[in-house]
PDB file of N, CA and C in Angstrom:
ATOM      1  N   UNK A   1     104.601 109.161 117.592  1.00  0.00           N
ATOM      2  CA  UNK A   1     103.892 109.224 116.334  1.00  0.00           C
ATOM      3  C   UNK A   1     103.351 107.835 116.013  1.00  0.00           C
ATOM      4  N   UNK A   2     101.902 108.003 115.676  1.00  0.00           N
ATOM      5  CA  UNK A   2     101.426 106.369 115.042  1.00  0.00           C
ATOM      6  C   UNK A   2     101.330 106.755 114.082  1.00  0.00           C
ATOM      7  N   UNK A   3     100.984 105.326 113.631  1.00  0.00           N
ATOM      8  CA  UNK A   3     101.591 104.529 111.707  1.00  0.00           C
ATOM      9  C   UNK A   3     100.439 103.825 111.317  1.00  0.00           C
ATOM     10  N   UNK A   4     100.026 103.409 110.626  1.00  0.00           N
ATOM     11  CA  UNK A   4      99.425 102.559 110.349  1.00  0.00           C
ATOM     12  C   UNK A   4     100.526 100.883 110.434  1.00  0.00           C
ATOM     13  N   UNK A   5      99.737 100.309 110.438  1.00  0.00           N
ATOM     14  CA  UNK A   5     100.716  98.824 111.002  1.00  0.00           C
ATOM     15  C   UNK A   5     100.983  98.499 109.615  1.00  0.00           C
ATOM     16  N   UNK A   6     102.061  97.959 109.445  1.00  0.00           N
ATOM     17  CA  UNK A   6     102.814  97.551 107.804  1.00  0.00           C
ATOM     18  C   UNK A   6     102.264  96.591 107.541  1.00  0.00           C
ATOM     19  N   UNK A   7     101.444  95.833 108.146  1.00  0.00           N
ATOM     20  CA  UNK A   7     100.525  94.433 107.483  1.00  0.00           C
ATOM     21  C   UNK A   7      99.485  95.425 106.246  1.00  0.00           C
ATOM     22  N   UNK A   8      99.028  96.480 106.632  1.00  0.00           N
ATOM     23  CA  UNK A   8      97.964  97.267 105.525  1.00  0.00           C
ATOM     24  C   UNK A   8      98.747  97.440 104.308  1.00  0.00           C
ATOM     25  N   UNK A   9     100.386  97.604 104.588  1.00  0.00           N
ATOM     26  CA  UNK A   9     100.900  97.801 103.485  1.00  0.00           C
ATOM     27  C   UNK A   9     101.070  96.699 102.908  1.00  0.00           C
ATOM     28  N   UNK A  10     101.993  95.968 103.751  1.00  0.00           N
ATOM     29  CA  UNK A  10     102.499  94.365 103.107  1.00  0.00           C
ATOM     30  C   UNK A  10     101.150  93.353 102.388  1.00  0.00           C
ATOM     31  N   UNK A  11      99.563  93.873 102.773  1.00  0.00           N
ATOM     32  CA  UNK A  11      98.765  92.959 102.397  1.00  0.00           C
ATOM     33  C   UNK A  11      98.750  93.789 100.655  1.00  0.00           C
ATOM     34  N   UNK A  12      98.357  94.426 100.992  1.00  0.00           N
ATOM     35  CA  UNK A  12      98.555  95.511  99.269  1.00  0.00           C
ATOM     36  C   UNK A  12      99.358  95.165  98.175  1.00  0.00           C
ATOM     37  N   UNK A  13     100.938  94.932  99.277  1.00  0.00           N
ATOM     38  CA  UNK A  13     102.275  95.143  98.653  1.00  0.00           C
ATOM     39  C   UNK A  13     102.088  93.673  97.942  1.00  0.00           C
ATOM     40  N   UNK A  14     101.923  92.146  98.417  1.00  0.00           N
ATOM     41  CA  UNK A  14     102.224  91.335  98.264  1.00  0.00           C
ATOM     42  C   UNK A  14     101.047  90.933  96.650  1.00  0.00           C
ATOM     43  N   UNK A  15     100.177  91.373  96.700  1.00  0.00           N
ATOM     44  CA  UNK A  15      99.088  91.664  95.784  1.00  0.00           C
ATOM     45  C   UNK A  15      98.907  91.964  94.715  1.00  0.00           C
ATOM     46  N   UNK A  16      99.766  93.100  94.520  1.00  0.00           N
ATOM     47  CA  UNK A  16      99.981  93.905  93.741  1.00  0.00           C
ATOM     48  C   UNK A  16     100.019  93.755  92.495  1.00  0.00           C
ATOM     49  N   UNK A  17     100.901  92.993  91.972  1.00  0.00           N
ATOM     50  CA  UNK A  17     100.709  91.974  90.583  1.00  0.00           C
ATOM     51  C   UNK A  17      99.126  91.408  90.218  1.00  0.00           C
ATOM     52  N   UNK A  18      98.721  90.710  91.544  1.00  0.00           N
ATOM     53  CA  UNK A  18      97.419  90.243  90.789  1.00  0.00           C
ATOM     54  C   UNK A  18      95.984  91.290  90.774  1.00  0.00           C
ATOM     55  N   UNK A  19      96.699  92.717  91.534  1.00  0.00           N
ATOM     56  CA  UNK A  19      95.704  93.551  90.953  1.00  0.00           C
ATOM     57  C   UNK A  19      95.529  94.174  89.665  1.00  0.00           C
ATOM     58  N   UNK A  20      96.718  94.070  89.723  1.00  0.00           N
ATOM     59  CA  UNK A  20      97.240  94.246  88.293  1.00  0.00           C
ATOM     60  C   UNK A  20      96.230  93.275  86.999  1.00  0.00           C
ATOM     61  N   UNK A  21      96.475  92.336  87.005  1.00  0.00           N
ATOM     62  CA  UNK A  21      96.053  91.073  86.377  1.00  0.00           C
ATOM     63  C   UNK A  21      94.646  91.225  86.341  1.00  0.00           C
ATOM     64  N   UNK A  22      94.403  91.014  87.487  1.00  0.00           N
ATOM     65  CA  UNK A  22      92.635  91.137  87.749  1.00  0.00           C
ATOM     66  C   UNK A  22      91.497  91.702  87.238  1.00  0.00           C
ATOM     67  N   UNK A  23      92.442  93.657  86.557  1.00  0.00           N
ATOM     68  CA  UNK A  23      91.035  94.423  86.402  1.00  0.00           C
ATOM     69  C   UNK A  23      92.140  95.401  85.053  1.00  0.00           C
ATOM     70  N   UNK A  24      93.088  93.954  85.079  1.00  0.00           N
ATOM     71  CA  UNK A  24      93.283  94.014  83.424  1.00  0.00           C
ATOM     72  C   UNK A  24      94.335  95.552  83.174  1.00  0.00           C
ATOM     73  N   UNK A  25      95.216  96.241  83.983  1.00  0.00           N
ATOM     74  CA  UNK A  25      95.603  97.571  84.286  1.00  0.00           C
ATOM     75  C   UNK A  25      96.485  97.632  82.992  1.00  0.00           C
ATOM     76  N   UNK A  26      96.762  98.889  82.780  1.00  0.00           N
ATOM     77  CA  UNK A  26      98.165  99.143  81.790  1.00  0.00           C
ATOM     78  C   UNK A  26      99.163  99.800  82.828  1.00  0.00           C
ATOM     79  N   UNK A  27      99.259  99.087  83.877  1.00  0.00           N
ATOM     80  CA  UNK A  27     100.575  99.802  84.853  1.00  0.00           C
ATOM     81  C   UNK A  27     101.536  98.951  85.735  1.00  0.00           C
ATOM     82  N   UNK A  28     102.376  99.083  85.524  1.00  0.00           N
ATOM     83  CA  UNK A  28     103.031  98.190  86.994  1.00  0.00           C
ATOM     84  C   UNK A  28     102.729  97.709  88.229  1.00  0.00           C
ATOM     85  N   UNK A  29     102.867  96.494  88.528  1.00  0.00           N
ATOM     86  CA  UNK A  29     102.763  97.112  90.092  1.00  0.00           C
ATOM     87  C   UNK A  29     103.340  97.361  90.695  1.00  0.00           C
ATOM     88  N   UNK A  30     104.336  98.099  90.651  1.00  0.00           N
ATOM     89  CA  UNK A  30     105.642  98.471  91.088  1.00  0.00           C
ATOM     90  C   UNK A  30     104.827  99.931  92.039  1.00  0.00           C
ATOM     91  N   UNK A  31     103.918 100.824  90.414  1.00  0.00           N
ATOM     92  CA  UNK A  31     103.339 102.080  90.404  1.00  0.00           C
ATOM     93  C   UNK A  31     102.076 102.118  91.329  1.00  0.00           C
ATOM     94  N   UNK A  32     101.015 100.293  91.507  1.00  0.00           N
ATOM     95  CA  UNK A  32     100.646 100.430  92.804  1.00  0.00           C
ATOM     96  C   UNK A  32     101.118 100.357  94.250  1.00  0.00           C
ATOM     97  N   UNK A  33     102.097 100.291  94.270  1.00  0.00           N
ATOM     98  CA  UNK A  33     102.864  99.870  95.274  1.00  0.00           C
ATOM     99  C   UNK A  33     102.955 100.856  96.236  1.00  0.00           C
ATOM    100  N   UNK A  34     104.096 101.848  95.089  1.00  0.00           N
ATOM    101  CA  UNK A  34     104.379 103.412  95.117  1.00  0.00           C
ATOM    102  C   UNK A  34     102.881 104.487  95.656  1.00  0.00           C
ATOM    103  N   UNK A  35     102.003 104.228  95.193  1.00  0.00           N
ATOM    104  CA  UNK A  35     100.545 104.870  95.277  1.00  0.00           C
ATOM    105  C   UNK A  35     100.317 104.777  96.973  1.00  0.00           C
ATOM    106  N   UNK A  36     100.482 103.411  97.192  1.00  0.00           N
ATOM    107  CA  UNK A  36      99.872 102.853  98.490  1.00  0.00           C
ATOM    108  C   UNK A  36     100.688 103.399  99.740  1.00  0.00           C
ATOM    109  N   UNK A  37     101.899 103.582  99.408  1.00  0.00           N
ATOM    110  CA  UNK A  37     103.090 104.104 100.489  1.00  0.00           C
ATOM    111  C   UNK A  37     102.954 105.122 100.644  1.00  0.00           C
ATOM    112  N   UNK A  38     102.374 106.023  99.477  1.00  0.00           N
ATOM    113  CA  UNK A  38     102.419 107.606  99.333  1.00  0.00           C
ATOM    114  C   UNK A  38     101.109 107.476 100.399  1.00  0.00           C
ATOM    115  N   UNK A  39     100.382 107.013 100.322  1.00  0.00           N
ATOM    116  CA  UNK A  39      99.311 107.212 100.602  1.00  0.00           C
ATOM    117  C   UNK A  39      98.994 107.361 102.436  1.00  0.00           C
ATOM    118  N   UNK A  40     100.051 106.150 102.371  1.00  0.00           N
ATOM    119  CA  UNK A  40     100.029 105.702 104.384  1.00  0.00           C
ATOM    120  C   UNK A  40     101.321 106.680 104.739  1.00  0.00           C
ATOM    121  N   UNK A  41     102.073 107.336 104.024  1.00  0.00           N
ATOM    122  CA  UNK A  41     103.340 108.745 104.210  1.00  0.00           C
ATOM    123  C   UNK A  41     102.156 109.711 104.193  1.00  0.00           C
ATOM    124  N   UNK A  42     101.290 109.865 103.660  1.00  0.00           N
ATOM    125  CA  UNK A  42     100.749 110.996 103.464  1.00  0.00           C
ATOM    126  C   UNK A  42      99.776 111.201 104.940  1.00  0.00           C
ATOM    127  N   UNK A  43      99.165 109.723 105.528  1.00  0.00           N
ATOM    128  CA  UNK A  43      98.589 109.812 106.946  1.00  0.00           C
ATOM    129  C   UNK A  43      98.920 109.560 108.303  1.00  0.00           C
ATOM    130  N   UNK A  44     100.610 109.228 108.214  1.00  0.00           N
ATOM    131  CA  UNK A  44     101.835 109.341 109.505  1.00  0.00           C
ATOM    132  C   UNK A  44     101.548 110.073 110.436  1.00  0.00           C
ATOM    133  N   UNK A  45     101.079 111.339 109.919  1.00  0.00           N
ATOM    134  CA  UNK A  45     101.408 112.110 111.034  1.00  0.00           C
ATOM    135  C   UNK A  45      99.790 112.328 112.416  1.00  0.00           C
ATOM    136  N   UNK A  46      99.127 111.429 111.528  1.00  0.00           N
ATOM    137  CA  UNK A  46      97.887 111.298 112.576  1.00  0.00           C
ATOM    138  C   UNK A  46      98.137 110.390 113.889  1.00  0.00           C
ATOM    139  N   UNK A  47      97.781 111.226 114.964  1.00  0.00           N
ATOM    140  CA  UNK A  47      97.883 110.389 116.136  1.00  0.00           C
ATOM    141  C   UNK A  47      96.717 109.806 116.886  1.00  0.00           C
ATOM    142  N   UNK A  48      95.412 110.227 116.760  1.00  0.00           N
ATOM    143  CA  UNK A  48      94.080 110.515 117.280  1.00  0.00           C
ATOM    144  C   UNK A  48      94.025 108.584 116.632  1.00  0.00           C
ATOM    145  N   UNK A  49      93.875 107.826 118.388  1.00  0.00           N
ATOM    146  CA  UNK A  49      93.518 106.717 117.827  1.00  0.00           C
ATOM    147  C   UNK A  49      91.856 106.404 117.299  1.00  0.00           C
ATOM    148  N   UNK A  50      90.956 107.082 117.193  1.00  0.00           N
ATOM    149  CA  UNK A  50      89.892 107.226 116.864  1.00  0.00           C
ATOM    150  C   UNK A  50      90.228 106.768 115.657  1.00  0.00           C
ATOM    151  N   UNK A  51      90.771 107.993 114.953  1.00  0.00           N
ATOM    152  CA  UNK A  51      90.733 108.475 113.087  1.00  0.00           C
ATOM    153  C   UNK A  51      91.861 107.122 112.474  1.00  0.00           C
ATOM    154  N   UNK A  52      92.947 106.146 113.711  1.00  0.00           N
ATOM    155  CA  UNK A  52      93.960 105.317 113.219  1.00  0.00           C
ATOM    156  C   UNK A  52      92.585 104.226 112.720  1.00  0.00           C
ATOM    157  N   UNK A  53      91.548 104.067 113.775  1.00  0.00           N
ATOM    158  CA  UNK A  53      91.003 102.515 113.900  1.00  0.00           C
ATOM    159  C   UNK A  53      90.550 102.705 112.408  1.00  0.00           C
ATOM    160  N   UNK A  54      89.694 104.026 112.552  1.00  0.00           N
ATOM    161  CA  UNK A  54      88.717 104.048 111.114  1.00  0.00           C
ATOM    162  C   UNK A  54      89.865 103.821 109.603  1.00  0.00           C
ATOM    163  N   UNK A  55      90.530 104.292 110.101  1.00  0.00           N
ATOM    164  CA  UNK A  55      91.510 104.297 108.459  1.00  0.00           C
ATOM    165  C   UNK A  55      91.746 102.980 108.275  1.00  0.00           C
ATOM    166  N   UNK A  56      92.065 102.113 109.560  1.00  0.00           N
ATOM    167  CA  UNK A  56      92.681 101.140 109.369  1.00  0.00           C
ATOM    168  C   UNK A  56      91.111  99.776 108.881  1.00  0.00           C
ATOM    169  N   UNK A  57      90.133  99.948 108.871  1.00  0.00           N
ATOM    170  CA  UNK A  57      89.086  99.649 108.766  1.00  0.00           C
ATOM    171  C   UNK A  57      88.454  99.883 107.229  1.00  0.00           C
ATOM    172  N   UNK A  58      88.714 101.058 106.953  1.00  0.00           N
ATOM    173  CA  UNK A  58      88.194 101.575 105.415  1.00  0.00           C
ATOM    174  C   UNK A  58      89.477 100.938 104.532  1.00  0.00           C
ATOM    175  N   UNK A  59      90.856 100.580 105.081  1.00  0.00           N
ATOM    176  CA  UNK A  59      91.975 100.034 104.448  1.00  0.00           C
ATOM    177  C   UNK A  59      91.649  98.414 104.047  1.00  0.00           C
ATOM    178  N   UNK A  60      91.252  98.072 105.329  1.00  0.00           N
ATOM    179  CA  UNK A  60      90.656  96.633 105.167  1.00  0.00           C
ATOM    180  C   UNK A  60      89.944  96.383 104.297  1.00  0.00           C
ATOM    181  N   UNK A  61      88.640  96.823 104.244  1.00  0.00           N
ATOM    182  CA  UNK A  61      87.693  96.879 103.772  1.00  0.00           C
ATOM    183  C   UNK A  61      87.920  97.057 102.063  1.00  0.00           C
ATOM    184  N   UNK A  62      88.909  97.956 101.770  1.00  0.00           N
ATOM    185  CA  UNK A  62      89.224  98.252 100.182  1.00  0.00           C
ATOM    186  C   UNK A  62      90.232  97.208  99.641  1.00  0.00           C
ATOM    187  N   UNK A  63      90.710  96.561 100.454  1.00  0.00           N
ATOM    188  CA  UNK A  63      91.663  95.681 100.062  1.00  0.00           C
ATOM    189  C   UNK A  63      90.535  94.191  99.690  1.00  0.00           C
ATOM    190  N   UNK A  64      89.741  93.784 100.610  1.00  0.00           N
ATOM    191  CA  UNK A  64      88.760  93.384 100.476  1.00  0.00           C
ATOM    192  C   UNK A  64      88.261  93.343  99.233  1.00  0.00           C
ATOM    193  N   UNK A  65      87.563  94.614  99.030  1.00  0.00           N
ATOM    194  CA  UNK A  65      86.645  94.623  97.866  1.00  0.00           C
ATOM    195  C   UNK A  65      87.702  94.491  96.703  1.00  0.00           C
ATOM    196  N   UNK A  66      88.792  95.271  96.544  1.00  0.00           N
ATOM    197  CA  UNK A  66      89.452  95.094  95.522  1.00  0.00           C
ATOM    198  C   UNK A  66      89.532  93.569  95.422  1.00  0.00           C
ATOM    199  N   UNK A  67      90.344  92.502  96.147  1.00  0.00           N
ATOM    200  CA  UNK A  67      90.617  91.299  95.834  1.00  0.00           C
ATOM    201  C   UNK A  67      89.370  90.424  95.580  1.00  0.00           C
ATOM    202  N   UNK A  68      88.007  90.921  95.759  1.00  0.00           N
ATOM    203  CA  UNK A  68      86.749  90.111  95.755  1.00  0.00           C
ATOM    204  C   UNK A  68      86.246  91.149  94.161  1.00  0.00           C
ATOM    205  N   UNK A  69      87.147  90.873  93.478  1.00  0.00           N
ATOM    206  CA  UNK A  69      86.354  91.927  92.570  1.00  0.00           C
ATOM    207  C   UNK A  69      84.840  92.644  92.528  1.00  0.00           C
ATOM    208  N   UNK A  70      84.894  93.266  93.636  1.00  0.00           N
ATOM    209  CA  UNK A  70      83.655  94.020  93.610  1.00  0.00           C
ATOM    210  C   UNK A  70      83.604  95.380  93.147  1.00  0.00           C
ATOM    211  N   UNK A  71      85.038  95.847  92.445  1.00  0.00           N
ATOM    212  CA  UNK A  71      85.219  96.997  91.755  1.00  0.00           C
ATOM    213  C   UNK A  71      84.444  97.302  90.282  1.00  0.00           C
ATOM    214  N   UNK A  72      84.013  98.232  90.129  1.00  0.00           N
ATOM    215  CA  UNK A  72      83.544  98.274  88.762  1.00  0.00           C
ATOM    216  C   UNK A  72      84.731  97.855  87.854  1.00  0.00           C
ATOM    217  N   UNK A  73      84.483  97.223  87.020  1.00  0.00           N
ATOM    218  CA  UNK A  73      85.427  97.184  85.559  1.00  0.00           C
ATOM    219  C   UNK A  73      85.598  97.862  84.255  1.00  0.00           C
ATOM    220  N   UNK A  74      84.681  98.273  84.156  1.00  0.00           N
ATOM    221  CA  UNK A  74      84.246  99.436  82.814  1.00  0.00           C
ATOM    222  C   UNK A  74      85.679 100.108  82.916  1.00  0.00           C
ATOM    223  N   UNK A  75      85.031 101.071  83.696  1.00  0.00           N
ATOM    224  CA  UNK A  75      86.120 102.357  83.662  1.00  0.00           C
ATOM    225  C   UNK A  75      86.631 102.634  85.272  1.00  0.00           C
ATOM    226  N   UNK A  76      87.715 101.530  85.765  1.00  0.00           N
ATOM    227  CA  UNK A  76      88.420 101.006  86.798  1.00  0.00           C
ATOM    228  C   UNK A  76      88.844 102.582  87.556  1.00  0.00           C
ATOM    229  N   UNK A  77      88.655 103.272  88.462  1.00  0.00           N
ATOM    230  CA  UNK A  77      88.983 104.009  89.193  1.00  0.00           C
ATOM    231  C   UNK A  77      90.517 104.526  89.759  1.00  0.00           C
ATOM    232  N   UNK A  78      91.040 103.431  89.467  1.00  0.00           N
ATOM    233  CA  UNK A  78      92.561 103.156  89.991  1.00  0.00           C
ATOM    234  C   UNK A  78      93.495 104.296  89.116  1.00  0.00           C
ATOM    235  N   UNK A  79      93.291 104.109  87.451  1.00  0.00           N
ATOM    236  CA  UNK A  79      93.659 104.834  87.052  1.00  0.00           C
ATOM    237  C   UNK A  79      93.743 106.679  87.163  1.00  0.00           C
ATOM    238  N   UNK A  80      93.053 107.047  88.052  1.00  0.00           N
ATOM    239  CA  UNK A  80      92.393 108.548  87.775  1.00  0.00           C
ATOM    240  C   UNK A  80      93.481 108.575  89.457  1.00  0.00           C
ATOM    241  N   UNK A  81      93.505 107.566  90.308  1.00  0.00           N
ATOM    242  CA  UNK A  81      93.865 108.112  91.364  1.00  0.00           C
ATOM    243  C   UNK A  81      95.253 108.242  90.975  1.00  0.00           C
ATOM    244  N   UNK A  82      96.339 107.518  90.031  1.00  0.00           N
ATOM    245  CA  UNK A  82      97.740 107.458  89.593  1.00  0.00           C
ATOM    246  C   UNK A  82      98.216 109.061  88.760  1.00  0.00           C
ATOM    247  N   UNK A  83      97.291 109.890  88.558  1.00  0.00           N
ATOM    248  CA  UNK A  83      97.301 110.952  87.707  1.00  0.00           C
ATOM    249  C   UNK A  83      98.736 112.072  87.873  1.00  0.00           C
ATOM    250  N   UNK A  84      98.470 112.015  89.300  1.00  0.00           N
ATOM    251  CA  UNK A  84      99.868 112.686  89.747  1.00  0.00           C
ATOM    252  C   UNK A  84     101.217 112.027  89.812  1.00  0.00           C
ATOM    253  N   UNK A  85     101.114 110.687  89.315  1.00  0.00           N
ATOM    254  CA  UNK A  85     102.236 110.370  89.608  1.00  0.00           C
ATOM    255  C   UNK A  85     103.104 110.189  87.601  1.00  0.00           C
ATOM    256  N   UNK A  86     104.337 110.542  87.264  1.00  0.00           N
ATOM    257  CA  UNK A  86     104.685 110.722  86.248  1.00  0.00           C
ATOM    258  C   UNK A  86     105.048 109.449  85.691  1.00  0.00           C
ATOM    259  N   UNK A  87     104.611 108.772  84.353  1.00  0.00           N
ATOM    260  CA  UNK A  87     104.769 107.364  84.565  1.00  0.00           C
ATOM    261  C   UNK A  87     104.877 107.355  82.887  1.00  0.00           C
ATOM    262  N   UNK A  88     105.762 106.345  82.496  1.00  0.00           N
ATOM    263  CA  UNK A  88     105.863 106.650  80.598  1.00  0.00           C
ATOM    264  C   UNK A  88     104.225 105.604  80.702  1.00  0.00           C
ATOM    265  N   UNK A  89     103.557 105.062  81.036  1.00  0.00           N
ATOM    266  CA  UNK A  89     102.692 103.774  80.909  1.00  0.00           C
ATOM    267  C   UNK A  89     101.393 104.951  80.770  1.00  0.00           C
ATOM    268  N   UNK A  90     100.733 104.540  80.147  1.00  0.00           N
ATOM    269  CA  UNK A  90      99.341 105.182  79.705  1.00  0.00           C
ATOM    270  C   UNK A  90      98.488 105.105  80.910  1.00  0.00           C
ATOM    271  N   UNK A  91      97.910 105.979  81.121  1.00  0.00           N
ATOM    272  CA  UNK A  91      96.807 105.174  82.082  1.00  0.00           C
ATOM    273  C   UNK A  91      95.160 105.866  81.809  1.00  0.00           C
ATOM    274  N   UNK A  92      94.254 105.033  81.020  1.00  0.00           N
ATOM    275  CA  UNK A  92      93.591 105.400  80.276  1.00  0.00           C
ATOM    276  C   UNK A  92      92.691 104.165  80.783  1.00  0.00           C
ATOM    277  N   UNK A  93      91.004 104.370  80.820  1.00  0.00           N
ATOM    278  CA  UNK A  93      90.345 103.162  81.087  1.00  0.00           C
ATOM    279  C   UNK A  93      90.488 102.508  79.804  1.00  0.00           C
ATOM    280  N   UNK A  94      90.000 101.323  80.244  1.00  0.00           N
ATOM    281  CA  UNK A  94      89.629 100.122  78.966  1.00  0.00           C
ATOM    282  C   UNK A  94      88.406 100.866  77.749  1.00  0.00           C
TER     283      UNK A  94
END
């Protein structure tokens, strides 16, 4: 079984706070953290190194833009993807 390599996580993981900071969130980053793990648990079970390179490429790439604030700020996206997860913290745009 391939994984994605834990540097995609650990670059995220280590971050996390100042994404927080950055685009101004009402959430932990504990709760992005959690998001990001679910996320690379949720694509484990892919083996096709084709579909690993691309993920691992569109991973880059978002980590990227997130830390280069090239995200919109208005109404931050991040929030809408946390929806499923149960959290006492509001998550409502600015």
């Amino acid at each position: 079984m391939l994984f994605l390599p834990l540097d995609s996580l650990r670059s995220f993981d280590e971050q996390a706070p100042e994404i927080v900071s950055i685009y101004a969130l009402h959430i932990p980053p504990s709760l992005i953290r959690l998001k990001i793990r679910q996320d690379i648990e949720r694509n484990k079970h892919i083996d096709n190194l084709a579909i690993i390179n691309f993920m691992l490429l569109k991973n880059q790439q978002e980590y990227q833009e997130t830390m280069n604030c090239w995200k919109q700020e208005v109404c931050h996206p991040t929030p809408l993807a946390f929806k499923g997860i149960s959290t006492p913290a509001e998550l409502n745009c600015r």
